[in-house]
PDB file of N, CA and C in Angstrom:
ATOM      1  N   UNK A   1      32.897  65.167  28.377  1.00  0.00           N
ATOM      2  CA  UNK A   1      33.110  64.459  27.133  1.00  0.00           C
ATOM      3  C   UNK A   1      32.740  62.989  27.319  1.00  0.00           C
ATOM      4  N   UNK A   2      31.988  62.434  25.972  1.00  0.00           N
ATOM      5  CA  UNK A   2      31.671  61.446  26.418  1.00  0.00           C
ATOM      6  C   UNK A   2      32.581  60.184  25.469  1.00  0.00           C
ATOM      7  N   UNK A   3      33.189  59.025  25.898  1.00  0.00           N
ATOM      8  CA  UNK A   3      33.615  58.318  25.124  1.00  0.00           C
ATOM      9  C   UNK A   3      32.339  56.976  24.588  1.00  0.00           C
ATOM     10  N   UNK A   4      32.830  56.315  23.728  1.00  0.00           N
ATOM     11  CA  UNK A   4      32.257  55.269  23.332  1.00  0.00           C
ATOM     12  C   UNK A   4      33.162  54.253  22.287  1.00  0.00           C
ATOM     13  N   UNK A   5      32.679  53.018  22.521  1.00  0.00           N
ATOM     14  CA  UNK A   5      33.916  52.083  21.852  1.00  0.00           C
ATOM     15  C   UNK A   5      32.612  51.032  21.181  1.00  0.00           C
ATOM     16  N   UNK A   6      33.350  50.796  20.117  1.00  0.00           N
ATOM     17  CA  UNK A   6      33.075  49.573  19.039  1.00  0.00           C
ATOM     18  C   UNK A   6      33.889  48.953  19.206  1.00  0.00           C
ATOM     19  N   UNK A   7      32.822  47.694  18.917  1.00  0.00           N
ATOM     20  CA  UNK A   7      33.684  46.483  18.739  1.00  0.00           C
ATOM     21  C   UNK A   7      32.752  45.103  18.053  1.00  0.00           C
ATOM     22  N   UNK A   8      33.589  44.445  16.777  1.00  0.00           N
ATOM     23  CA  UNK A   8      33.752  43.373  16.480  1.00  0.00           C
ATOM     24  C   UNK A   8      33.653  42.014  16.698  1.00  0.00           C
ATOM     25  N   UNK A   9      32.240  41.531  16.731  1.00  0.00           N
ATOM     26  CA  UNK A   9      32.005  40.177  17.379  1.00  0.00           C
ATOM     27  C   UNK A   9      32.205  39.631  16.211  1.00  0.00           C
ATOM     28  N   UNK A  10      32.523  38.131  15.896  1.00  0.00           N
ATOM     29  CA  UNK A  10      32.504  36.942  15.189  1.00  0.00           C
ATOM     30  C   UNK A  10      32.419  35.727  15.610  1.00  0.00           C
ATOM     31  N   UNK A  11      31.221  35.688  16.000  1.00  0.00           N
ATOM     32  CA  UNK A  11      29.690  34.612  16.599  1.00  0.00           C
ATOM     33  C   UNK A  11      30.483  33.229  15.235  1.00  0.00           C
ATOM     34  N   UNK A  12      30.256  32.189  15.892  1.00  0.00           N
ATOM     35  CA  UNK A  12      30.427  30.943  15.626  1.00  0.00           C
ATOM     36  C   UNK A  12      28.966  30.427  14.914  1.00  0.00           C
ATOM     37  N   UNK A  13      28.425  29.627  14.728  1.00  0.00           N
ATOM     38  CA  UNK A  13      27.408  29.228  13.881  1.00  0.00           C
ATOM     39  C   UNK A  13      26.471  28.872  14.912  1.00  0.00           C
ATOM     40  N   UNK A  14      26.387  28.571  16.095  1.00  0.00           N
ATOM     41  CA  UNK A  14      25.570  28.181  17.147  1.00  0.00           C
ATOM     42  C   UNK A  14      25.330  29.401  17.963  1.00  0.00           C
ATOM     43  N   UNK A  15      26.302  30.332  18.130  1.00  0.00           N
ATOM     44  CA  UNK A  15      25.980  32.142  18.105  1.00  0.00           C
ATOM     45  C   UNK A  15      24.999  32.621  17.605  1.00  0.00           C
ATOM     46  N   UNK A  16      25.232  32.747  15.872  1.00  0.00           N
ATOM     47  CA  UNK A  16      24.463  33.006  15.268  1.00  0.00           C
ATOM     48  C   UNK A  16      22.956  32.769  14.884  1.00  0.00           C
ATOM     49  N   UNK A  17      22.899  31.322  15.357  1.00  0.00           N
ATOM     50  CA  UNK A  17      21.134  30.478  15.356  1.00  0.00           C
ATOM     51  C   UNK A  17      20.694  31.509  16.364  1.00  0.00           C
ATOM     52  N   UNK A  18      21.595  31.410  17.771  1.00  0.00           N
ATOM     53  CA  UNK A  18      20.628  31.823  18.973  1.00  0.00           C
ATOM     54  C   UNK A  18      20.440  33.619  18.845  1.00  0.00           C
ATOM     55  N   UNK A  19      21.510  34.189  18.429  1.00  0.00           N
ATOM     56  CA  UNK A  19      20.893  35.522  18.027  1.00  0.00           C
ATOM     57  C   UNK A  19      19.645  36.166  17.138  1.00  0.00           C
ATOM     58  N   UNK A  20      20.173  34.892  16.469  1.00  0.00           N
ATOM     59  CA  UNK A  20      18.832  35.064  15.331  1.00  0.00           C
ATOM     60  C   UNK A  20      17.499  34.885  15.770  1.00  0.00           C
ATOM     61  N   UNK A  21      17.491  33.802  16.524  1.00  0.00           N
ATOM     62  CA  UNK A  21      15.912  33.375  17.345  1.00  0.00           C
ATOM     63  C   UNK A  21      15.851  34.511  18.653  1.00  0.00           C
ATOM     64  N   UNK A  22      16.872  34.955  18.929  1.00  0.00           N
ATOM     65  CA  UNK A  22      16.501  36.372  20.504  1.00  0.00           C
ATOM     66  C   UNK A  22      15.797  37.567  19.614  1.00  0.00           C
ATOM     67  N   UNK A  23      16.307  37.847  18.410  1.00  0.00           N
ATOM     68  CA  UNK A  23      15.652  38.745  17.675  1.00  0.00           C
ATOM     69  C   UNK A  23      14.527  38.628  17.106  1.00  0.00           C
ATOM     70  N   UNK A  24      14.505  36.818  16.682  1.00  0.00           N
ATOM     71  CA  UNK A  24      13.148  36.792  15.739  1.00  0.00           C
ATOM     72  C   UNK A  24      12.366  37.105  17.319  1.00  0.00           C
ATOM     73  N   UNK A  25      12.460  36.495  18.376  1.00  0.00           N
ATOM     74  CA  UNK A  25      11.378  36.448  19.777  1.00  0.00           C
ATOM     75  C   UNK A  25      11.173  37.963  20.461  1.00  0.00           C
ATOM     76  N   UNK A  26      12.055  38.772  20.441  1.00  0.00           N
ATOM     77  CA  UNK A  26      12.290  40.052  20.375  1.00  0.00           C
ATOM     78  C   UNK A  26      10.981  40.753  19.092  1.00  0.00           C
ATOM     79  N   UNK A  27      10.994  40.505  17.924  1.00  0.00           N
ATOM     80  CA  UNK A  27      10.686  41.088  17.081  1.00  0.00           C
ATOM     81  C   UNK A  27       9.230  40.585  17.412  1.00  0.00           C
ATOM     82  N   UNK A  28       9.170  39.321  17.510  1.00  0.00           N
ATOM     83  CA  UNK A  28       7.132  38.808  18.024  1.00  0.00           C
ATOM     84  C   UNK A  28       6.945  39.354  19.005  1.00  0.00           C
ATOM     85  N   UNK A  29       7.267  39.801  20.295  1.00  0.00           N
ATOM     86  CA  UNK A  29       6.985  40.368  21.577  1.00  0.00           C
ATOM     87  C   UNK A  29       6.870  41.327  21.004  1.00  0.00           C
ATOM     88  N   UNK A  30       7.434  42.365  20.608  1.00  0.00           N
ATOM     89  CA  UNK A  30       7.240  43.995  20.515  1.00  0.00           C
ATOM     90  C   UNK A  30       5.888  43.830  19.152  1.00  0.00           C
ATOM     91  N   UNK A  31       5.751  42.942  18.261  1.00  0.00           N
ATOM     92  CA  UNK A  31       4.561  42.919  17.613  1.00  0.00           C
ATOM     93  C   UNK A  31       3.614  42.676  18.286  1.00  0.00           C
ATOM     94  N   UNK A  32       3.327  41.465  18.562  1.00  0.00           N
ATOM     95  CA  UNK A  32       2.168  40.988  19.788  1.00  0.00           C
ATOM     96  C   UNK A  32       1.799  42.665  20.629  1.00  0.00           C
ATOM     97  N   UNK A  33       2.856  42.718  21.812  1.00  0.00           N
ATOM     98  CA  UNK A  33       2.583  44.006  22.776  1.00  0.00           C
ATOM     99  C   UNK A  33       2.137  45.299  21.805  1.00  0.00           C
ATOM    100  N   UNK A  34       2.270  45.543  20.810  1.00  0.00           N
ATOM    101  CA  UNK A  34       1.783  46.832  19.935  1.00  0.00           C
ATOM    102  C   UNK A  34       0.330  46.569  19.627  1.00  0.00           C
ATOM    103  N   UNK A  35       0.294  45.034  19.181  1.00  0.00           N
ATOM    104  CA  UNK A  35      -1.308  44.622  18.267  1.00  0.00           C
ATOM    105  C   UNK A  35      -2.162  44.797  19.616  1.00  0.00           C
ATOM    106  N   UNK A  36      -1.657  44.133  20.652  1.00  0.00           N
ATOM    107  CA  UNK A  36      -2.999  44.179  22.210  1.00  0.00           C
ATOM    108  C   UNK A  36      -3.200  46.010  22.741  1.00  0.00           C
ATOM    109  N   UNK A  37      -2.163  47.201  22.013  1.00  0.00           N
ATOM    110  CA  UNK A  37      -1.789  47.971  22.876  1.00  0.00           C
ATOM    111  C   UNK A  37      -2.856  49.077  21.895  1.00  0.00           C
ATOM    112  N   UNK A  38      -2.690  48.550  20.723  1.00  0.00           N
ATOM    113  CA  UNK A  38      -3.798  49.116  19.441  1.00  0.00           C
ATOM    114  C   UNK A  38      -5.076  48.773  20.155  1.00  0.00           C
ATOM    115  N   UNK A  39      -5.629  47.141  19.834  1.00  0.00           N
ATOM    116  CA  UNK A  39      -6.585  46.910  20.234  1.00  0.00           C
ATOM    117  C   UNK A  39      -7.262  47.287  21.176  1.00  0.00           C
ATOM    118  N   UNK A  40      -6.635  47.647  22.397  1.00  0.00           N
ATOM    119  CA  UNK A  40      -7.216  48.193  23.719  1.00  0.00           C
ATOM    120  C   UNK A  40      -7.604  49.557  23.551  1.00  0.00           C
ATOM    121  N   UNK A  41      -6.424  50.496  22.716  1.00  0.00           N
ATOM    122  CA  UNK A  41      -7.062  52.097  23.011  1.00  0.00           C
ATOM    123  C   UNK A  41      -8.476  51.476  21.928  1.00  0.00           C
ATOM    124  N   UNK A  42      -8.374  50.970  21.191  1.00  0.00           N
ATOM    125  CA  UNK A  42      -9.858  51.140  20.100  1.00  0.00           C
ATOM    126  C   UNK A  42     -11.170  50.980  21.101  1.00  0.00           C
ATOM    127  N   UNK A  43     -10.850  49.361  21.895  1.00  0.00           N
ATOM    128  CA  UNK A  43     -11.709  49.141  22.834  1.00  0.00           C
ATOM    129  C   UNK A  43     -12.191  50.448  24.107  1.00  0.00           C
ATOM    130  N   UNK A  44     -11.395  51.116  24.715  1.00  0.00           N
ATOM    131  CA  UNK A  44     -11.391  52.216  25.578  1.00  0.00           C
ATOM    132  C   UNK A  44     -10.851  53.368  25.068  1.00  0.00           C
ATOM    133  N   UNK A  45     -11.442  53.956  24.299  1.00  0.00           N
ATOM    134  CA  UNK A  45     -10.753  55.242  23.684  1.00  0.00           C
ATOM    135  C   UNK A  45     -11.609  56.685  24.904  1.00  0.00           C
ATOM    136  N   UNK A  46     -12.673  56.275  25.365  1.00  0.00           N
ATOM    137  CA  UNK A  46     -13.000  57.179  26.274  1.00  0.00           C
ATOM    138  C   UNK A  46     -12.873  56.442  27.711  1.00  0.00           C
ATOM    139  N   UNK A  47     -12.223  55.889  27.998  1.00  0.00           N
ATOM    140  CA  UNK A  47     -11.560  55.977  29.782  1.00  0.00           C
ATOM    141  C   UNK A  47      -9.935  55.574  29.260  1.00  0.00           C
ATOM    142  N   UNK A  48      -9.759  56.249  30.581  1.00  0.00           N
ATOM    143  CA  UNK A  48      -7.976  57.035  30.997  1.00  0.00           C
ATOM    144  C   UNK A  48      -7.299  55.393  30.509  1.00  0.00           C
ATOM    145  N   UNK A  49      -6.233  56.130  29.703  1.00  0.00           N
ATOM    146  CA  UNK A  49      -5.385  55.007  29.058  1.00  0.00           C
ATOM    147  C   UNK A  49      -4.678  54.424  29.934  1.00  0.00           C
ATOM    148  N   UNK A  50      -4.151  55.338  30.788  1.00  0.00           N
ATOM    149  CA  UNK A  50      -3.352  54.749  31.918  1.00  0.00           C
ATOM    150  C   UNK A  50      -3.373  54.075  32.991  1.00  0.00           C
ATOM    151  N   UNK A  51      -4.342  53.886  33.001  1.00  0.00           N
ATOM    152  CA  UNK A  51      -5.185  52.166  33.613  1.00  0.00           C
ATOM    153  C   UNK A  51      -5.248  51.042  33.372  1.00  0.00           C
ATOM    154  N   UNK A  52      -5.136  51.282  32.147  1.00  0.00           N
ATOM    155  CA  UNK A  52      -5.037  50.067  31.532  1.00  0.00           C
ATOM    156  C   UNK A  52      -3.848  48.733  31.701  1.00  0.00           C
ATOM    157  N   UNK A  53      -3.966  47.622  31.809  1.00  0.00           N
ATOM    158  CA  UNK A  53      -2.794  47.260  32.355  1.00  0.00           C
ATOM    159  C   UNK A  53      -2.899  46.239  31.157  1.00  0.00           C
ATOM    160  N   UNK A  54      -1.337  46.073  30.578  1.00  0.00           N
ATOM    161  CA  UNK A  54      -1.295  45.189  29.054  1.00  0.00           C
ATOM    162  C   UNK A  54      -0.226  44.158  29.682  1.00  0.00           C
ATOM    163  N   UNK A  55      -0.093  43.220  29.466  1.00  0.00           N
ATOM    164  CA  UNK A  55       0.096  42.276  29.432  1.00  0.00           C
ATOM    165  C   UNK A  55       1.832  42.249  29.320  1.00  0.00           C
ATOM    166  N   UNK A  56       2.512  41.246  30.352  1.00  0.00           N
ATOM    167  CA  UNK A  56       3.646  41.811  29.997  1.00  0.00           C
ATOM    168  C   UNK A  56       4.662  40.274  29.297  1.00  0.00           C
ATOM    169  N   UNK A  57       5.870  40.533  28.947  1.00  0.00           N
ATOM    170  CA  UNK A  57       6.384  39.274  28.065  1.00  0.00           C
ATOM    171  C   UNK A  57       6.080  37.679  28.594  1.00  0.00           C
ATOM    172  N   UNK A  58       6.242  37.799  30.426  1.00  0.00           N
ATOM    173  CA  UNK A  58       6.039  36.429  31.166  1.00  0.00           C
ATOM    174  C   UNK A  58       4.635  35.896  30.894  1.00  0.00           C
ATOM    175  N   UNK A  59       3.476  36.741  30.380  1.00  0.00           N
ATOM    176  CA  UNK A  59       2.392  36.403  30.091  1.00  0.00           C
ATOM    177  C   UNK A  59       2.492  35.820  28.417  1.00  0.00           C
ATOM    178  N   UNK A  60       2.830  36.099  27.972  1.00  0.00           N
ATOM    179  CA  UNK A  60       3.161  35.810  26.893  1.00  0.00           C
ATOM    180  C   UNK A  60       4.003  34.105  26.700  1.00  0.00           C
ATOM    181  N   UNK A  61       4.629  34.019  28.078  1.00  0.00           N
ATOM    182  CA  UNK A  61       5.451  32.920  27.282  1.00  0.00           C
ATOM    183  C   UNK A  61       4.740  31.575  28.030  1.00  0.00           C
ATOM    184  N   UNK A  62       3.067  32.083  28.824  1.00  0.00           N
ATOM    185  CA  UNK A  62       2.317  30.430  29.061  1.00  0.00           C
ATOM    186  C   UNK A  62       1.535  30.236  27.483  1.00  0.00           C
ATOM    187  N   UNK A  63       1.308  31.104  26.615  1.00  0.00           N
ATOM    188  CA  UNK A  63       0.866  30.911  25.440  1.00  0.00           C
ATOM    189  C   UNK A  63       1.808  30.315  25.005  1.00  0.00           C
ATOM    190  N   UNK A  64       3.198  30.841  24.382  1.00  0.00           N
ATOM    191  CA  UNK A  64       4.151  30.334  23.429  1.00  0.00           C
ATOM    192  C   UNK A  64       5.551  30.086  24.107  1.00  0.00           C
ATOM    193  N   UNK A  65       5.316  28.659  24.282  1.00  0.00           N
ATOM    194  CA  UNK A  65       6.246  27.923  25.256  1.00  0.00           C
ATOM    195  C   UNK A  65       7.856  27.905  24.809  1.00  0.00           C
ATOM    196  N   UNK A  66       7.897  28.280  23.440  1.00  0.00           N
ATOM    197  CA  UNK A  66       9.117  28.647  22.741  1.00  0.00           C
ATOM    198  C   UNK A  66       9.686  29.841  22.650  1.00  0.00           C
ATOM    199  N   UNK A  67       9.086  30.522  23.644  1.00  0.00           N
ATOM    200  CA  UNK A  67       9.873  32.263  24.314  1.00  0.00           C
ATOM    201  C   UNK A  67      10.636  32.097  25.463  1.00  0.00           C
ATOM    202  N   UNK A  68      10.621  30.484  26.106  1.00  0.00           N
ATOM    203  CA  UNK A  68      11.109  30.902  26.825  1.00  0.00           C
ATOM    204  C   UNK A  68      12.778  30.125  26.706  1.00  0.00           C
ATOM    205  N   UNK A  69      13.030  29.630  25.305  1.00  0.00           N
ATOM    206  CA  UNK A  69      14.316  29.682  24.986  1.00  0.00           C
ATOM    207  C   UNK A  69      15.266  30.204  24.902  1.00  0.00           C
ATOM    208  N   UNK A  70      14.791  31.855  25.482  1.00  0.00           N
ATOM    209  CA  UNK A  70      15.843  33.161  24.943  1.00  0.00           C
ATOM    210  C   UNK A  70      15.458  33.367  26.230  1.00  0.00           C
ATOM    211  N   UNK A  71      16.510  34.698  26.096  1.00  0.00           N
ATOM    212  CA  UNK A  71      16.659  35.684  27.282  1.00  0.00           C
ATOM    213  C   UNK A  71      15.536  36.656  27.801  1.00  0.00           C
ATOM    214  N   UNK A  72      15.103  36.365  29.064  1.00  0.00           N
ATOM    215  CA  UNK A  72      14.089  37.468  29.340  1.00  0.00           C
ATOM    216  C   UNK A  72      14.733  38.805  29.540  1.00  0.00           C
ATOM    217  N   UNK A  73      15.890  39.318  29.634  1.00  0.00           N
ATOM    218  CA  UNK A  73      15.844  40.441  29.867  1.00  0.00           C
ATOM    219  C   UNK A  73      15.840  41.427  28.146  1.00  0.00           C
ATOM    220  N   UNK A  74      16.012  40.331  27.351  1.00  0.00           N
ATOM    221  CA  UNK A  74      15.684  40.793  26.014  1.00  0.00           C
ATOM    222  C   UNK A  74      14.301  40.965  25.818  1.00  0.00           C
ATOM    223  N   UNK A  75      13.267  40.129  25.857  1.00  0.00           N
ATOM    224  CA  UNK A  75      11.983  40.085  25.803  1.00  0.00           C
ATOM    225  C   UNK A  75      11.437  41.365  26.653  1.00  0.00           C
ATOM    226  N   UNK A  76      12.291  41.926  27.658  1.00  0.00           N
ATOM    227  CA  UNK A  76      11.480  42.514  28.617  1.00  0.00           C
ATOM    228  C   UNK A  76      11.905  44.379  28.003  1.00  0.00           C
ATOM    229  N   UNK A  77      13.787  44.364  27.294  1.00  0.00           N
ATOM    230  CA  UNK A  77      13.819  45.455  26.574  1.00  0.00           C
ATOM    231  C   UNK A  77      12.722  45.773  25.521  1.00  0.00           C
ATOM    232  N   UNK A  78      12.516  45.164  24.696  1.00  0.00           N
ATOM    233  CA  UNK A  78      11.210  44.650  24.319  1.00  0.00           C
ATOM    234  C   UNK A  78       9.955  45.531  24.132  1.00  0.00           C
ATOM    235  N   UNK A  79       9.638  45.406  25.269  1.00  0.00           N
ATOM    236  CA  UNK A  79       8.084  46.030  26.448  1.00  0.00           C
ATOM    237  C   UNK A  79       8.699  47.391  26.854  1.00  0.00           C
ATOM    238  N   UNK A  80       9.971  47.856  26.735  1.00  0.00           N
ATOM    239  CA  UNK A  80      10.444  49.029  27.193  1.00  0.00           C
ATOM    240  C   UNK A  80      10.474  49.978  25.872  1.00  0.00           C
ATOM    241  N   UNK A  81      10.832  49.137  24.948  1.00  0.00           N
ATOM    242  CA  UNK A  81      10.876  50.437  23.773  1.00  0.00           C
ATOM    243  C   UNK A  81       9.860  50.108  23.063  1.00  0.00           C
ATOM    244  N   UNK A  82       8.013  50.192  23.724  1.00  0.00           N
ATOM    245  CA  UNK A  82       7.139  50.644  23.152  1.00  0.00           C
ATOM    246  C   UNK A  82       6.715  51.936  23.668  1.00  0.00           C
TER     247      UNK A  82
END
């Protein structure tokens, strides 16, 4: 049997900014990593996909120096649920 528990956060207003920006940075990483992940099968649709090596969030944050305000292990769940 398996248990599981809820629970009730009530984030303060400086909570709430930074959740909001882990998600908005969350929500651009998993866009970005989908648009390069499209683009590539189009580019190589006949050699093995699995070679291919895409780019992962730390690459991402010498472009956009404002990723790296949040949490990488969020950015990196991210890259896991594509």
């Amino acid at each position: 049997m398996l248990k599981a528990y809820k629970y009730r956060i009530y984030p303060n207003k400086e909570q709430k900014l930074y959740f909001a920006g882990t998600f908005g940075c969350v929500r651009f990483i998993y866009n970005q990593m989908l648009a390069d992940r499209i683009k590539s099968y189009k580019e190589n649709k006949d050699s093995d996909i699995k070679k291919i090596k895409y780019p992962t969030p730390a690459q991402y944050k010498k472009e956009f120096e404002w990723l790296k305000e949040v949490d990488s292990l969020a950015l990196a769940n991210a890259q896991m649920d594509l």
